[in-house]
Protein backbone atom coordinates (compact mmCIF):
# COMPACT_ATOMS: atom_id res chain seq x y z
CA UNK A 1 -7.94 -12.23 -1.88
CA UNK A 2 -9.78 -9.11 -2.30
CA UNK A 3 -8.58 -5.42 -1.71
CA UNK A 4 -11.30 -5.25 1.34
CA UNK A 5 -10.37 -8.71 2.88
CA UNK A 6 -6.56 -7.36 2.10
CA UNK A 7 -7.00 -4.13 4.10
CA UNK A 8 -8.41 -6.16 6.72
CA UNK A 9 -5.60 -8.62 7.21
CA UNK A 10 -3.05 -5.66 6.58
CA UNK A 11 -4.77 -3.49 9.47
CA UNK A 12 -4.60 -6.76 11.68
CA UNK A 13 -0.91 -6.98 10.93
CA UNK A 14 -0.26 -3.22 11.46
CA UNK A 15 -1.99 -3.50 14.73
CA UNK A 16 -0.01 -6.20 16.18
CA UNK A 17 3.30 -4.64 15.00
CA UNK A 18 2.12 -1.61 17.11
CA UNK A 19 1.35 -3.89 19.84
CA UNK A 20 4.97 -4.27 20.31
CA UNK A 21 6.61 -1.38 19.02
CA UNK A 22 5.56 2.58 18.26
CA UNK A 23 8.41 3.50 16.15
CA UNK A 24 7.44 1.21 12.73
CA UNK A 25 6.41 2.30 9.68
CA UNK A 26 4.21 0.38 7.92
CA UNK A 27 4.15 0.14 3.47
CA UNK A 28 1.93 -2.37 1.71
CA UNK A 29 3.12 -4.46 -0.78
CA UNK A 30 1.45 -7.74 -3.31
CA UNK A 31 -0.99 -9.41 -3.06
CA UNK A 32 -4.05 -7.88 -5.28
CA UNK A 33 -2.14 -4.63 -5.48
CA UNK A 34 -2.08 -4.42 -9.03
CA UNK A 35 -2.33 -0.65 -9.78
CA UNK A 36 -1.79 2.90 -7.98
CA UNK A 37 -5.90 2.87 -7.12
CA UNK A 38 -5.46 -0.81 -5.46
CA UNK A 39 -2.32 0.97 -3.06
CA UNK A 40 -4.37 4.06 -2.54
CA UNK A 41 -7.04 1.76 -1.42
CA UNK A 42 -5.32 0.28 0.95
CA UNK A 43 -3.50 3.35 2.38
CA UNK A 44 -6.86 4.93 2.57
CA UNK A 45 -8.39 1.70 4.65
CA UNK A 46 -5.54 1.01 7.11
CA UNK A 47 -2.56 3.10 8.61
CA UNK A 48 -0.01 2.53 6.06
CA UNK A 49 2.17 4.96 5.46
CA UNK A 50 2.74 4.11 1.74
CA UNK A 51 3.71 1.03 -1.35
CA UNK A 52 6.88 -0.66 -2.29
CA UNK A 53 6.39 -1.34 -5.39
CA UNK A 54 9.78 -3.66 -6.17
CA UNK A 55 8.97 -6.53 -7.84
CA UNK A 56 5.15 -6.32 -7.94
CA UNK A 57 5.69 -3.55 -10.58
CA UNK A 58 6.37 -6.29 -13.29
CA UNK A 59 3.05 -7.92 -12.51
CA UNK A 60 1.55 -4.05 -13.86
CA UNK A 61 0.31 -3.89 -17.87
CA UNK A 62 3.35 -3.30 -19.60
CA UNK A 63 1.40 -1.36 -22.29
CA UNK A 64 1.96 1.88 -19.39
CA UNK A 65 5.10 3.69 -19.13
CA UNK A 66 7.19 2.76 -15.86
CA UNK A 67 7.36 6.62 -15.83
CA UNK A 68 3.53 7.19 -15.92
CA UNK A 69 3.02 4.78 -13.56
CA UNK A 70 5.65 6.07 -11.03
CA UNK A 71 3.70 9.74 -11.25
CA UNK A 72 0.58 7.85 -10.46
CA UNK A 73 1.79 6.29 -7.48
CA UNK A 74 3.41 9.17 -6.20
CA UNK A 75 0.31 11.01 -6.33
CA UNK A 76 -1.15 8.25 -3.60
CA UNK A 77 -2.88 10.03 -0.63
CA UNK A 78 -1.26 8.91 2.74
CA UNK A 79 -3.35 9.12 6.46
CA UNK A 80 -1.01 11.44 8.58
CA UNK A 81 -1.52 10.40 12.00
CA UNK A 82 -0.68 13.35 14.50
CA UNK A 83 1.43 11.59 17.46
């Protein structure tokens, strides 16, 4: 799957969680997310509100530091929707 067929079916799923509820907040996680660009991407294509990284952080180049790579995720731009 790419990051642009990913946003898609990430914004389909955030839209039918609103369907039902309007106090969810909604993180990306897997799939091609494979670096703090790939997260930002989606974040920047759909109304999440951030990345769990968990698990999907061992997939990452081990040649980075954990700590570089925490900085760089933390530096991810997130939509703020006014309610």
């Amino acid at each position: 799957m790419t990051l642009p067929e990913a946003a898609k079916a990430t914004q389909a799923m955030i839209d039918a969680g609103k369907a039902v509820r309007d106090d969810l907040i909604f993180l990306s996680h897997g799939g091609p997310i494979n670096t703090p660009e790939d997260a930002a991407y989606i974040n920047q294509n759909t109304d999440c509100q951030g990345f769990v990284g968990a698990s999907s952080l061992e997939r990452m180049a081990v040649e980075q530091s954990l700590p570089e790579l925490t900085r760089r995720f933390k530096q991810i731009p997130v939509k703020r929707t006014v309610r």
